[in-house]
PDB file of N, CA and C in Angstrom:
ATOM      1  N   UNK A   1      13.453  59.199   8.721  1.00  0.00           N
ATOM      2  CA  UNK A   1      14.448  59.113   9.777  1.00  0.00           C
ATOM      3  C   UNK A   1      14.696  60.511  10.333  1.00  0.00           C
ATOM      4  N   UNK A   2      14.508  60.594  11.903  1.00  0.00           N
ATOM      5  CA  UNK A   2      14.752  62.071  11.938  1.00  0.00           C
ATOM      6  C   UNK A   2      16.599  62.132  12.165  1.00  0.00           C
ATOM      7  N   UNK A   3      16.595  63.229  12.129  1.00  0.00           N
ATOM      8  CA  UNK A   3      17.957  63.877  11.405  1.00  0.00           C
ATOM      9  C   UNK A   3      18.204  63.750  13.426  1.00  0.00           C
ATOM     10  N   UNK A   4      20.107  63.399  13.541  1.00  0.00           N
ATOM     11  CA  UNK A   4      20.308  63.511  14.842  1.00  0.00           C
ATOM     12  C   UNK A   4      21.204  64.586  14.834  1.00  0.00           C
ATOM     13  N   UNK A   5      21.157  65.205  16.357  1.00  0.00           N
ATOM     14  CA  UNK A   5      22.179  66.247  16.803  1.00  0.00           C
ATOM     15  C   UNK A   5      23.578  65.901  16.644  1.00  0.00           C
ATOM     16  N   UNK A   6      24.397  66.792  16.551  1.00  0.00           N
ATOM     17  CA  UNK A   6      25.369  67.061  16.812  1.00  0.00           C
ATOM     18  C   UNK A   6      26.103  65.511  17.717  1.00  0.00           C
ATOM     19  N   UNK A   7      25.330  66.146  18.998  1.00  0.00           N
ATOM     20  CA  UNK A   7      25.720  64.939  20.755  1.00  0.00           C
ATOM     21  C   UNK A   7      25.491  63.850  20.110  1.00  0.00           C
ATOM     22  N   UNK A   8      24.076  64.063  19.798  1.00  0.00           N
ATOM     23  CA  UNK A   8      23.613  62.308  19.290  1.00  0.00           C
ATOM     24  C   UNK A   8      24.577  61.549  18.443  1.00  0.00           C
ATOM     25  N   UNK A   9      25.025  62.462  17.412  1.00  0.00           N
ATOM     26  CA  UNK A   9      26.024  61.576  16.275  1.00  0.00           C
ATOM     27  C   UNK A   9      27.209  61.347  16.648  1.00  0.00           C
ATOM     28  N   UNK A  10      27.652  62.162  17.841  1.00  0.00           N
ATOM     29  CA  UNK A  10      28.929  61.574  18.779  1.00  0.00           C
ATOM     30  C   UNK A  10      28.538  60.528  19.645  1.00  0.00           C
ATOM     31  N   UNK A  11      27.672  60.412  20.168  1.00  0.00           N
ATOM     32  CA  UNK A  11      27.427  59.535  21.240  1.00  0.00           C
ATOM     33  C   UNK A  11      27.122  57.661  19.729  1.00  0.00           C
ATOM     34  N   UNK A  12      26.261  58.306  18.818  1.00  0.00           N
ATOM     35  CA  UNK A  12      26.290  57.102  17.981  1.00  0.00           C
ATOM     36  C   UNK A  12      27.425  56.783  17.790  1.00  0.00           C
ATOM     37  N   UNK A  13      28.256  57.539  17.563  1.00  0.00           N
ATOM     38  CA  UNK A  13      29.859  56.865  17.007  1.00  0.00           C
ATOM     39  C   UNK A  13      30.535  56.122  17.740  1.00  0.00           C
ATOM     40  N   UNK A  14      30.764  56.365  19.192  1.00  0.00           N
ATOM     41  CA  UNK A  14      30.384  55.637  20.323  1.00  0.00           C
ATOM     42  C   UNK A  14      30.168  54.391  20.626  1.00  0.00           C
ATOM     43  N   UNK A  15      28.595  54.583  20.241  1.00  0.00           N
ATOM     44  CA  UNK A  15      28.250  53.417  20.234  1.00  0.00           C
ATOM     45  C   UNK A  15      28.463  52.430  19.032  1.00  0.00           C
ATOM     46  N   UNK A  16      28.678  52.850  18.127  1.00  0.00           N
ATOM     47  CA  UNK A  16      28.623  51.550  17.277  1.00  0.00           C
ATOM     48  C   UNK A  16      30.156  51.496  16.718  1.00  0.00           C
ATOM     49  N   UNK A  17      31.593  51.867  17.624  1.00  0.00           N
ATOM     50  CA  UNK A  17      32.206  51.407  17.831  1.00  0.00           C
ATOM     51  C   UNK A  17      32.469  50.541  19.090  1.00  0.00           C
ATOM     52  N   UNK A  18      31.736  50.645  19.903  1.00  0.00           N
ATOM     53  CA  UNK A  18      31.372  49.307  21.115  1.00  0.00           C
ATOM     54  C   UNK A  18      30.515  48.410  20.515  1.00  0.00           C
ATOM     55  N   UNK A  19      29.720  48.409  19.907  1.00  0.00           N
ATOM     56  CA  UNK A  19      28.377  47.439  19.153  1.00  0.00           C
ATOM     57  C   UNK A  19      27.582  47.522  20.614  1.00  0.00           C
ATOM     58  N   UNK A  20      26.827  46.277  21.575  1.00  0.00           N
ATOM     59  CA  UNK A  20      26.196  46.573  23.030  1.00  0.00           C
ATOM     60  C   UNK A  20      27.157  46.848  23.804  1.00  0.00           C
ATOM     61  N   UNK A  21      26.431  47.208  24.992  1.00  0.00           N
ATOM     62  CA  UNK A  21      27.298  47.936  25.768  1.00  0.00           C
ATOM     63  C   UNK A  21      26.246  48.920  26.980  1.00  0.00           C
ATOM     64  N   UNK A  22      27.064  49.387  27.822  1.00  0.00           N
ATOM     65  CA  UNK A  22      26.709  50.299  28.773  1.00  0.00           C
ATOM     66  C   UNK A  22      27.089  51.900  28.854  1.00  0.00           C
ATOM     67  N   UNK A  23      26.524  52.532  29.248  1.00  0.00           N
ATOM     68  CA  UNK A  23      26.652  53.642  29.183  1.00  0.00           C
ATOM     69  C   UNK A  23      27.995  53.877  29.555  1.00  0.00           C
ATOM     70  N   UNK A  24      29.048  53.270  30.704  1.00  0.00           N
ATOM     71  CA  UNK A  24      29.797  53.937  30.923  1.00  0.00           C
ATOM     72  C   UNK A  24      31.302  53.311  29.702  1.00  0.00           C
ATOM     73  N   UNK A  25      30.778  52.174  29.166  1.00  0.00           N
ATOM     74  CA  UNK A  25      31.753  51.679  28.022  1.00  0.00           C
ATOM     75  C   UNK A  25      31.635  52.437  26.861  1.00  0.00           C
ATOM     76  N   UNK A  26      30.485  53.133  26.635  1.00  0.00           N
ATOM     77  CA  UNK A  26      30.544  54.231  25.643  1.00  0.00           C
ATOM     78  C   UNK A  26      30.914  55.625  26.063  1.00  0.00           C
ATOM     79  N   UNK A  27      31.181  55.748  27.097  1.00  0.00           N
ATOM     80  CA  UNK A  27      31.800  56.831  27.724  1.00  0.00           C
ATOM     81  C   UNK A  27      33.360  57.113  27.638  1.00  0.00           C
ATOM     82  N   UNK A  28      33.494  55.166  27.731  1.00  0.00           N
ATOM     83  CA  UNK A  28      35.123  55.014  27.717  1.00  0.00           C
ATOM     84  C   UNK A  28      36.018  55.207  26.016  1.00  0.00           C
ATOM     85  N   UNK A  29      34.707  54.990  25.186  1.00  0.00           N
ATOM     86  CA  UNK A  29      35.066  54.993  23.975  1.00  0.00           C
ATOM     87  C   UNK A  29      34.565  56.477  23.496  1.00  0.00           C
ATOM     88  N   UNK A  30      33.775  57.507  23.933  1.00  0.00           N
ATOM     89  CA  UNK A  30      33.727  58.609  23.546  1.00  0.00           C
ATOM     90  C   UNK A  30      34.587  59.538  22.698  1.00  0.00           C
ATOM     91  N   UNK A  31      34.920  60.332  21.599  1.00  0.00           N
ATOM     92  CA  UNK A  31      35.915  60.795  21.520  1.00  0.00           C
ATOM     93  C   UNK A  31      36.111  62.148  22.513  1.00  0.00           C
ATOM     94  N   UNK A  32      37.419  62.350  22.634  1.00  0.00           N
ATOM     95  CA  UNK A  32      37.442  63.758  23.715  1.00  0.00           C
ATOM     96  C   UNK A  32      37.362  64.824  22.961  1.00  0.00           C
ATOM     97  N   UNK A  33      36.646  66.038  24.233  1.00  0.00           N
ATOM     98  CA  UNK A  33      36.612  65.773  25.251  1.00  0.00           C
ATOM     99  C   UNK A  33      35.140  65.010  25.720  1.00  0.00           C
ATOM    100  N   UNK A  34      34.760  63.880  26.155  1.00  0.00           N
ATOM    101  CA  UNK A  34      34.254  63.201  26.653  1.00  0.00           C
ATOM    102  C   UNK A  34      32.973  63.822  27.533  1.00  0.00           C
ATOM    103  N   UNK A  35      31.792  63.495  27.541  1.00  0.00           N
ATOM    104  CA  UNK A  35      30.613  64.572  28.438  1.00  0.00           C
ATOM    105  C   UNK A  35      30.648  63.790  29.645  1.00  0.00           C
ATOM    106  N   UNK A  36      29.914  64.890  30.399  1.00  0.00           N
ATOM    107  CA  UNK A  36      29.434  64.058  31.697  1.00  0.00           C
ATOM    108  C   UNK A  36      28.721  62.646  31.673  1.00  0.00           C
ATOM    109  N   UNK A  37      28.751  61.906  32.862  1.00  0.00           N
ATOM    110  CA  UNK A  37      28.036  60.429  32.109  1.00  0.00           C
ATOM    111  C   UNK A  37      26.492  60.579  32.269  1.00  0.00           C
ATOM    112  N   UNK A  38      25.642  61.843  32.723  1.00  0.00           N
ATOM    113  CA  UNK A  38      24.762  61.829  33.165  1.00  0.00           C
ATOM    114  C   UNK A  38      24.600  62.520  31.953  1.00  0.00           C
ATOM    115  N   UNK A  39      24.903  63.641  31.136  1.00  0.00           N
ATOM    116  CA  UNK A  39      24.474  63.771  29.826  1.00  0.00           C
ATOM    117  C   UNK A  39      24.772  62.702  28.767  1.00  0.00           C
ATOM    118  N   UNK A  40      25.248  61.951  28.417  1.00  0.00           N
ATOM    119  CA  UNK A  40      25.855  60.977  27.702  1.00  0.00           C
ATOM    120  C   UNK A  40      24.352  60.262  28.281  1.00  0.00           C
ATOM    121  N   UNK A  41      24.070  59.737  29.381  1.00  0.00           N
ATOM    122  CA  UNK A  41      22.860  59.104  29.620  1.00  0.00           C
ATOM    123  C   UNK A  41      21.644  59.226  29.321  1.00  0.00           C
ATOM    124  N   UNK A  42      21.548  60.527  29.210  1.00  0.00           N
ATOM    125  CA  UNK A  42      20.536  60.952  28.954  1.00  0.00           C
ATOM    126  C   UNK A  42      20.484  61.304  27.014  1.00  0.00           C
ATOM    127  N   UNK A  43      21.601  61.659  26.459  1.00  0.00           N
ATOM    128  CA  UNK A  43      21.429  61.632  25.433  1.00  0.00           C
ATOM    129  C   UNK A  43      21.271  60.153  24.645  1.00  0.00           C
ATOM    130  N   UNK A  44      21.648  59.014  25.205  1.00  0.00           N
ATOM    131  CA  UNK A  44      21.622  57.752  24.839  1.00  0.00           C
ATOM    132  C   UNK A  44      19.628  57.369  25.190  1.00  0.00           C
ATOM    133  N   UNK A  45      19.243  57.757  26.087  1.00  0.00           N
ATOM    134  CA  UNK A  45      17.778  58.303  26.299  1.00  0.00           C
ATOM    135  C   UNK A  45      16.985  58.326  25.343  1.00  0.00           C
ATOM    136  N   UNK A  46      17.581  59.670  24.869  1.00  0.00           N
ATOM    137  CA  UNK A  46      16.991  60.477  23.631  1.00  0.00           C
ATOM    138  C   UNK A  46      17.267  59.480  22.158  1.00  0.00           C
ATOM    139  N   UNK A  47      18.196  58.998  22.002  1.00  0.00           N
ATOM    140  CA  UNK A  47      18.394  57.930  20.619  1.00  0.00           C
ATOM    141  C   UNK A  47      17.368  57.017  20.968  1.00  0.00           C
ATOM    142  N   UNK A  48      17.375  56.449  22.453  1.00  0.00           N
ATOM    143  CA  UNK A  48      16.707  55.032  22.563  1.00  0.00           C
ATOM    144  C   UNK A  48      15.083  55.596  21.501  1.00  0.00           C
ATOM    145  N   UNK A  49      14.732  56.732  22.567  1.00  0.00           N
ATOM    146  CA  UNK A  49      12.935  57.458  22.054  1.00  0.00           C
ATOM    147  C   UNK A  49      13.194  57.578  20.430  1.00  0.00           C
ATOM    148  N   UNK A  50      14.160  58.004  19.633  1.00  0.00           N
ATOM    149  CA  UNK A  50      14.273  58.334  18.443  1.00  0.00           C
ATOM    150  C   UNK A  50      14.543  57.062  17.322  1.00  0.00           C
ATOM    151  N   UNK A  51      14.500  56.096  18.208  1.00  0.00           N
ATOM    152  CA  UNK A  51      14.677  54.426  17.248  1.00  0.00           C
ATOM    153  C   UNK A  51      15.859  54.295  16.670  1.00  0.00           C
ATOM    154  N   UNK A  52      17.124  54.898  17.337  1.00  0.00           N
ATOM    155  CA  UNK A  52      18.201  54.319  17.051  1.00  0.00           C
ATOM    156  C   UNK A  52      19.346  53.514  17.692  1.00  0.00           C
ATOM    157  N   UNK A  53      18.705  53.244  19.114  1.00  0.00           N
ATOM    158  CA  UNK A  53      19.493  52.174  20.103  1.00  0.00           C
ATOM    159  C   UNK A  53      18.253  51.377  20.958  1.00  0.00           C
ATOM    160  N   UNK A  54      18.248  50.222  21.297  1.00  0.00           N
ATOM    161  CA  UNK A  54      17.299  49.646  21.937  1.00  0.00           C
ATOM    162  C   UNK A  54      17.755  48.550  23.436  1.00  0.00           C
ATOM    163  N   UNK A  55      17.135  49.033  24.502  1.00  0.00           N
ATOM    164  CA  UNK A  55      17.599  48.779  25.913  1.00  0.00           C
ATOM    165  C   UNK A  55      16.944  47.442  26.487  1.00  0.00           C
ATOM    166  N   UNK A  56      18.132  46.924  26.943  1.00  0.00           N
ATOM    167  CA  UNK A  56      17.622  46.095  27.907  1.00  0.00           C
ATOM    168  C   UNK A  56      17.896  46.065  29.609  1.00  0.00           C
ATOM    169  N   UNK A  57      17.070  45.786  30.623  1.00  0.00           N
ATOM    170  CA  UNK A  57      17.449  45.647  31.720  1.00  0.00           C
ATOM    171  C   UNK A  57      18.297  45.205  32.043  1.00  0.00           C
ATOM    172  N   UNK A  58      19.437  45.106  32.430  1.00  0.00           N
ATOM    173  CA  UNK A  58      20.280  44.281  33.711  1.00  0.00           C
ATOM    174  C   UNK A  58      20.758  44.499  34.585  1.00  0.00           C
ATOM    175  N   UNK A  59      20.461  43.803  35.957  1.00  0.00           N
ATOM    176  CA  UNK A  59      20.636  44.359  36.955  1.00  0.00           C
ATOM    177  C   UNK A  59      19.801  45.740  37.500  1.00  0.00           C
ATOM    178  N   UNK A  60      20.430  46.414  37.766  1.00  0.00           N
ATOM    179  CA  UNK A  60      20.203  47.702  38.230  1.00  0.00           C
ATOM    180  C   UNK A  60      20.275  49.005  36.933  1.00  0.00           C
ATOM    181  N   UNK A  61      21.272  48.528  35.639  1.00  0.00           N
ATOM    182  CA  UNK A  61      21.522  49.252  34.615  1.00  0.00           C
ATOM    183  C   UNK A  61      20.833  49.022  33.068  1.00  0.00           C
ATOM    184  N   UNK A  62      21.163  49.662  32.457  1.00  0.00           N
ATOM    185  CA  UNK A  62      20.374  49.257  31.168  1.00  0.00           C
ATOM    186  C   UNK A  62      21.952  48.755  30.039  1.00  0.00           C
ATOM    187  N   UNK A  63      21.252  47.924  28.972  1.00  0.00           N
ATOM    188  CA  UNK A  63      22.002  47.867  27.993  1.00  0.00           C
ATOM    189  C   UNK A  63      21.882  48.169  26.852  1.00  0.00           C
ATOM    190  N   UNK A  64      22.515  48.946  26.254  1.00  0.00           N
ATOM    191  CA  UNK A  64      21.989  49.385  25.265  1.00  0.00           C
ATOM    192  C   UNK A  64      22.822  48.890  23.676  1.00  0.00           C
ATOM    193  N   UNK A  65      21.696  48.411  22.242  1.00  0.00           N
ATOM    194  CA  UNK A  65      22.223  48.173  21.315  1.00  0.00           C
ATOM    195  C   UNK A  65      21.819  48.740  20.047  1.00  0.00           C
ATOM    196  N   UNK A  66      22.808  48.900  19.743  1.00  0.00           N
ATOM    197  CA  UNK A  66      22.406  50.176  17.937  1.00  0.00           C
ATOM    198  C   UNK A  66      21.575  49.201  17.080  1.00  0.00           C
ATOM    199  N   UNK A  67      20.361  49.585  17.030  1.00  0.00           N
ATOM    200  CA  UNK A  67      19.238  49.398  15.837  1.00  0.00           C
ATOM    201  C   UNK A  67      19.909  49.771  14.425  1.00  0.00           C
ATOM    202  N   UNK A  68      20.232  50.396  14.250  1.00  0.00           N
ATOM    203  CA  UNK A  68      20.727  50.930  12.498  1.00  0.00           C
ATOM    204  C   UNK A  68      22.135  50.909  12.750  1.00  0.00           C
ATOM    205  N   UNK A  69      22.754  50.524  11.612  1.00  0.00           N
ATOM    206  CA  UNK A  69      23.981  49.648  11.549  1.00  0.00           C
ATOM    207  C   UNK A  69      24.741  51.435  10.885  1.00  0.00           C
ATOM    208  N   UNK A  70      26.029  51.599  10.962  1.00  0.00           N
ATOM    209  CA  UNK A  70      26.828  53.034  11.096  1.00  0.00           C
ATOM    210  C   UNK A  70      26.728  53.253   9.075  1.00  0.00           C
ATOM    211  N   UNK A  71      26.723  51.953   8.654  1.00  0.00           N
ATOM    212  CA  UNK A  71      26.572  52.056   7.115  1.00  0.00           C
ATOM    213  C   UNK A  71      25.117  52.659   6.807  1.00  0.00           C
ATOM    214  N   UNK A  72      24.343  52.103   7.404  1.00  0.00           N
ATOM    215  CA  UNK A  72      22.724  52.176   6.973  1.00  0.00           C
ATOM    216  C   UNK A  72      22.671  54.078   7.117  1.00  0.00           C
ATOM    217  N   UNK A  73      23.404  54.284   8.666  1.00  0.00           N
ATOM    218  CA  UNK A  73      23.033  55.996   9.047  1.00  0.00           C
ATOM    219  C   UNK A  73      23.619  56.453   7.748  1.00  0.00           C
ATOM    220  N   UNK A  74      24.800  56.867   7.731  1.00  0.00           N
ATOM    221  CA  UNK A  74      25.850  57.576   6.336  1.00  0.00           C
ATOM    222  C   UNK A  74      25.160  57.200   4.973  1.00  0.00           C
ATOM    223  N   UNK A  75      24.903  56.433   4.847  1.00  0.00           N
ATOM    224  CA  UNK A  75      23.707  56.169   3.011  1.00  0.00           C
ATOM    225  C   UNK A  75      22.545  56.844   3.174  1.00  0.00           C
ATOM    226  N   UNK A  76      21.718  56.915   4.789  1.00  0.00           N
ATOM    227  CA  UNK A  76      20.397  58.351   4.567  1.00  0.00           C
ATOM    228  C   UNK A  76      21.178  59.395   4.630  1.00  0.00           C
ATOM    229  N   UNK A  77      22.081  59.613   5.423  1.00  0.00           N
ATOM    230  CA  UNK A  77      22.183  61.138   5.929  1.00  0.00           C
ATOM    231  C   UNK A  77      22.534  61.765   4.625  1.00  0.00           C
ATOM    232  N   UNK A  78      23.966  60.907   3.698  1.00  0.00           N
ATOM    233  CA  UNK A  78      24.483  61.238   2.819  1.00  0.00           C
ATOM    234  C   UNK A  78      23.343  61.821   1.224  1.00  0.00           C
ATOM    235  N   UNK A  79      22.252  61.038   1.529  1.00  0.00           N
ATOM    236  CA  UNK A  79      21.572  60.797   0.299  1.00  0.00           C
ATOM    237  C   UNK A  79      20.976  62.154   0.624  1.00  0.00           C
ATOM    238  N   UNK A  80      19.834  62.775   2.265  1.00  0.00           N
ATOM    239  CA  UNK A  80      19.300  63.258   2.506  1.00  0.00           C
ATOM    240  C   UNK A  80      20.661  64.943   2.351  1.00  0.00           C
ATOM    241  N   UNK A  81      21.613  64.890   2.283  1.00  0.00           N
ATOM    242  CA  UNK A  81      22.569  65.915   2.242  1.00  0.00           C
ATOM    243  C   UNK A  81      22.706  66.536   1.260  1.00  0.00           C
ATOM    244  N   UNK A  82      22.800  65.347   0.061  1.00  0.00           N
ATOM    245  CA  UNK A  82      23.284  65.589  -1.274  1.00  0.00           C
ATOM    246  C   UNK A  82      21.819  66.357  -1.698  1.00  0.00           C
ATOM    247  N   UNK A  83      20.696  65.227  -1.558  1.00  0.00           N
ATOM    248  CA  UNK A  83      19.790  66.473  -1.805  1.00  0.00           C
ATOM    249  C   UNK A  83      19.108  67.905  -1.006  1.00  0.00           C
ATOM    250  N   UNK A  84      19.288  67.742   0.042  1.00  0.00           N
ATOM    251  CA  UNK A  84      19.032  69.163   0.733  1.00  0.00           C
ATOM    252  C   UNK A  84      20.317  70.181  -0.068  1.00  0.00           C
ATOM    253  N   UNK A  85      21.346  69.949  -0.146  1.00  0.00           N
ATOM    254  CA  UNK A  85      22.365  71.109  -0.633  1.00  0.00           C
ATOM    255  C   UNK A  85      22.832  70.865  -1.705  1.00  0.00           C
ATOM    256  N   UNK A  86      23.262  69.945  -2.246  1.00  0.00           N
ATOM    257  CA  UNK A  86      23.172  69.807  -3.771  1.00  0.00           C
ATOM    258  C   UNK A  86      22.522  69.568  -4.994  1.00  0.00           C
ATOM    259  N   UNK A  87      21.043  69.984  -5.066  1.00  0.00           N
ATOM    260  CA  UNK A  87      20.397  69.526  -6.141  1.00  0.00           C
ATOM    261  C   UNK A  87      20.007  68.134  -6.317  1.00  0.00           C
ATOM    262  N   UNK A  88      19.953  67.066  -5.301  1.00  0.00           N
ATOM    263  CA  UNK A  88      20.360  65.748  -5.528  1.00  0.00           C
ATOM    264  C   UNK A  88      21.453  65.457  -6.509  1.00  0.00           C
ATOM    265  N   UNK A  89      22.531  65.906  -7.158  1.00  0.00           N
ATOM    266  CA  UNK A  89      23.227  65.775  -7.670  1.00  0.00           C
ATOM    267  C   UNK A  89      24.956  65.053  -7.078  1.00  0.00           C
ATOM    268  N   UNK A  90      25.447  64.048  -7.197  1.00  0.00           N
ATOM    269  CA  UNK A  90      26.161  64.178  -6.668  1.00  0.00           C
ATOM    270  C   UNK A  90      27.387  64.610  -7.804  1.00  0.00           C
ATOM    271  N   UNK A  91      26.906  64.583  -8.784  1.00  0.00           N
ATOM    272  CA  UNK A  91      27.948  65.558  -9.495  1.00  0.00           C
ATOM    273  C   UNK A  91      28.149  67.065  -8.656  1.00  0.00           C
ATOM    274  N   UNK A  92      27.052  67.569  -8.437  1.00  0.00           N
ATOM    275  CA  UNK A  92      27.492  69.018  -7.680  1.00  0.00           C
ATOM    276  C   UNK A  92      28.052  68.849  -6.219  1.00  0.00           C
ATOM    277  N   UNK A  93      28.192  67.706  -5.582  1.00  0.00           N
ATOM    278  CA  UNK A  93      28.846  67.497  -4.603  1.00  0.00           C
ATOM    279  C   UNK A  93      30.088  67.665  -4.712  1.00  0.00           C
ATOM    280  N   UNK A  94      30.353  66.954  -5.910  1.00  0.00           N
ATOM    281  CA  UNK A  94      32.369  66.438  -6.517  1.00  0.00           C
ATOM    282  C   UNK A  94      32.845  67.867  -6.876  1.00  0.00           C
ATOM    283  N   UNK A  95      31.675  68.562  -7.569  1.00  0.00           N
ATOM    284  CA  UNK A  95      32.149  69.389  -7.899  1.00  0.00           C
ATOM    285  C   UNK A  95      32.680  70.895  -7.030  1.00  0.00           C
ATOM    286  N   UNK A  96      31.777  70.859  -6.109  1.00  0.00           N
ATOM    287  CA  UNK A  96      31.816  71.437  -4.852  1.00  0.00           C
ATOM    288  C   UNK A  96      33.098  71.410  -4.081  1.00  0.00           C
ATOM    289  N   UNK A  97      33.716  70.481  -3.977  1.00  0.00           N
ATOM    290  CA  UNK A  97      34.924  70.135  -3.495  1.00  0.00           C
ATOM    291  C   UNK A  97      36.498  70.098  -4.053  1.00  0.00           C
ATOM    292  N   UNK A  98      35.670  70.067  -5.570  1.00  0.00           N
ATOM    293  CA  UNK A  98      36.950  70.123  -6.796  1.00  0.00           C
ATOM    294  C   UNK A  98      36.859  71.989  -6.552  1.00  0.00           C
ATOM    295  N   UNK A  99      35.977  72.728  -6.754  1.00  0.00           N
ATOM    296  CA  UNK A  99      36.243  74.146  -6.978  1.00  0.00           C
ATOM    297  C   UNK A  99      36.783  74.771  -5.264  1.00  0.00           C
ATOM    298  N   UNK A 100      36.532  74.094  -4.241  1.00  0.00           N
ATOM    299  CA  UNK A 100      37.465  74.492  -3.141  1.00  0.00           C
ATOM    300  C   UNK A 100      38.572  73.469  -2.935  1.00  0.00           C
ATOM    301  N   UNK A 101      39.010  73.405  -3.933  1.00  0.00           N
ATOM    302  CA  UNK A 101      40.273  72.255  -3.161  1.00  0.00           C
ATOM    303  C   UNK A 101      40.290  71.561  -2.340  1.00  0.00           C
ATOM    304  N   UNK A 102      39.326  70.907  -2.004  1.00  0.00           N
ATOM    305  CA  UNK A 102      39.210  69.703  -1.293  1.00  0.00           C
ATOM    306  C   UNK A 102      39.624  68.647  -1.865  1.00  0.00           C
ATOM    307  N   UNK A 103      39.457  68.400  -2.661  1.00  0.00           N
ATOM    308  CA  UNK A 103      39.746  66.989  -3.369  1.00  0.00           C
ATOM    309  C   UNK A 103      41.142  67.270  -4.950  1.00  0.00           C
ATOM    310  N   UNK A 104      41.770  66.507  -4.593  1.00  0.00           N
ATOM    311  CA  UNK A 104      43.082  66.441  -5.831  1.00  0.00           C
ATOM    312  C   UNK A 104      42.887  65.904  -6.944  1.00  0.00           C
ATOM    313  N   UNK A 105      43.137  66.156  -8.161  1.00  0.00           N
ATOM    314  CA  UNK A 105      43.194  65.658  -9.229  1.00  0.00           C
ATOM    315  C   UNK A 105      43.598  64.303  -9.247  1.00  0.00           C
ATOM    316  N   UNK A 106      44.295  64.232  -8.354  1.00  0.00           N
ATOM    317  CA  UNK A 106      44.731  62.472  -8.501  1.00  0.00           C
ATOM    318  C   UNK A 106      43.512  61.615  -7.763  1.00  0.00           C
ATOM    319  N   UNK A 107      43.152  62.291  -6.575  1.00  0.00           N
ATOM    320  CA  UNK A 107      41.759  61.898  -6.212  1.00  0.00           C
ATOM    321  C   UNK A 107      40.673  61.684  -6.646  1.00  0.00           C
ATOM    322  N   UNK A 108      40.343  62.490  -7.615  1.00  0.00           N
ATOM    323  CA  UNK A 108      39.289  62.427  -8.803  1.00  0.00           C
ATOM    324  C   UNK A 108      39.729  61.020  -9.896  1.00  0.00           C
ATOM    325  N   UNK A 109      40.627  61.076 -10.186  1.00  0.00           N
ATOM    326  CA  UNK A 109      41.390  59.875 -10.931  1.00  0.00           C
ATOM    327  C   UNK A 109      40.943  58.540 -10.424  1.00  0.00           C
ATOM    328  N   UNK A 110      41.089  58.653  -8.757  1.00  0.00           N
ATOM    329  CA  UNK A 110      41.358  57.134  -8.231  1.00  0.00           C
ATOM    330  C   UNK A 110      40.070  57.363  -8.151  1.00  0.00           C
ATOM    331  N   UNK A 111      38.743  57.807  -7.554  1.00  0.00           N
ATOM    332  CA  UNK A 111      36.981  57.762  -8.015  1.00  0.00           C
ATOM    333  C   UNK A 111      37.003  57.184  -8.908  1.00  0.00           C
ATOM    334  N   UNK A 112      37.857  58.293 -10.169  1.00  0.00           N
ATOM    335  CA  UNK A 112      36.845  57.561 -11.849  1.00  0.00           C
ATOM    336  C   UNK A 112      37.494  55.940 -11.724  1.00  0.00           C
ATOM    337  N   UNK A 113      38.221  55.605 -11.480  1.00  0.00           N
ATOM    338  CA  UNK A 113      38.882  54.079 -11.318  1.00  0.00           C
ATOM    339  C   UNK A 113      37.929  53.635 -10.711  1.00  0.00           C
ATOM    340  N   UNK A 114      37.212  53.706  -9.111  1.00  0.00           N
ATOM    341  CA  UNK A 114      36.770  52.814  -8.892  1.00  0.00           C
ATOM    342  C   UNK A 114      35.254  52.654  -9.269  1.00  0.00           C
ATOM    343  N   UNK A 115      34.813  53.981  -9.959  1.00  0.00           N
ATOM    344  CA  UNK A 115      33.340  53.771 -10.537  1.00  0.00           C
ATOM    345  C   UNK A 115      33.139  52.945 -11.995  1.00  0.00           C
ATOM    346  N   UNK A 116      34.557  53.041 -12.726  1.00  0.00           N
ATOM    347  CA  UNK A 116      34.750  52.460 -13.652  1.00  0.00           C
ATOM    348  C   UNK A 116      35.049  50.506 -13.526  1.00  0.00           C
ATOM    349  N   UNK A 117      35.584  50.197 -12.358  1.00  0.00           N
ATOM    350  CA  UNK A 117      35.977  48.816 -12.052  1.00  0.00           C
ATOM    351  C   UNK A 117      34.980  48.671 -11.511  1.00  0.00           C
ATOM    352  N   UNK A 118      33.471  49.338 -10.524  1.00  0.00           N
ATOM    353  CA  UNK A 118      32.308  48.947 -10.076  1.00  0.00           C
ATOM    354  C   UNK A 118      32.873  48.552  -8.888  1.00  0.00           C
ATOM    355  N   UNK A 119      33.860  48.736  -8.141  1.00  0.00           N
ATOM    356  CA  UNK A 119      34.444  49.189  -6.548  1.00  0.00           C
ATOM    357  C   UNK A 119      33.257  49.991  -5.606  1.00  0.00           C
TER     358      UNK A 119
END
């Protein structure tokens, strides 16, 4: 899977909080500040070529619908993350976040709960 930009992973978010849709309904759902609709178009372009939205004609416009579901992206990216920067470990992930205070002791608590109940 190639790895998407920055734009791209805004414009996905986008989109697969519209599910199909048109360019300018993912425009409307963009978070701000919002791009031009002619970059937004063209970056929706660039996903279609990269196999992660797929178009259909109508009318005069295209429609476009997310091929990979927002769960499917976050389980590669996440997997492909943990191992590019953590060792594949996701112990060194937790841990990563426990030694900058990112994450609370009580937070760590409610994890071991739900790895322990299989949540």
């Amino acid at each position: 899977m190639e790895k998407l930009t920055q734009q791209e992973e805004t414009a996905m978010l986008a989109i697969w909080k519209v599910g199909k849709g048109f360019v300018k309904d993912f425009l409307e759902a963009h978070s701000a500040p919002a791009p031009p609709y002619t970059t937004l178009a063209s970056t929706i372009k660039n996903l279609e070529k990269k196999g992660f939205v797929e178009s259909r004609k109508v009318g005069n416009v295209y429609e476009y619908t997310p091929v990979m579901e927002e769960a499917a992206y976050k389980q590669k990216f996440m997997n492909g993350f943990v191992k590019d920067y953590f060792e594949n470990s996701y112990k060194e992930l937790v841990s990563f976040f426990a030694k900058e205070k990112k994450i609370s002791p009580a937070e760590l608590k409610e994890i071991i709960n739900m790895i322990e109940k299989g949540k």
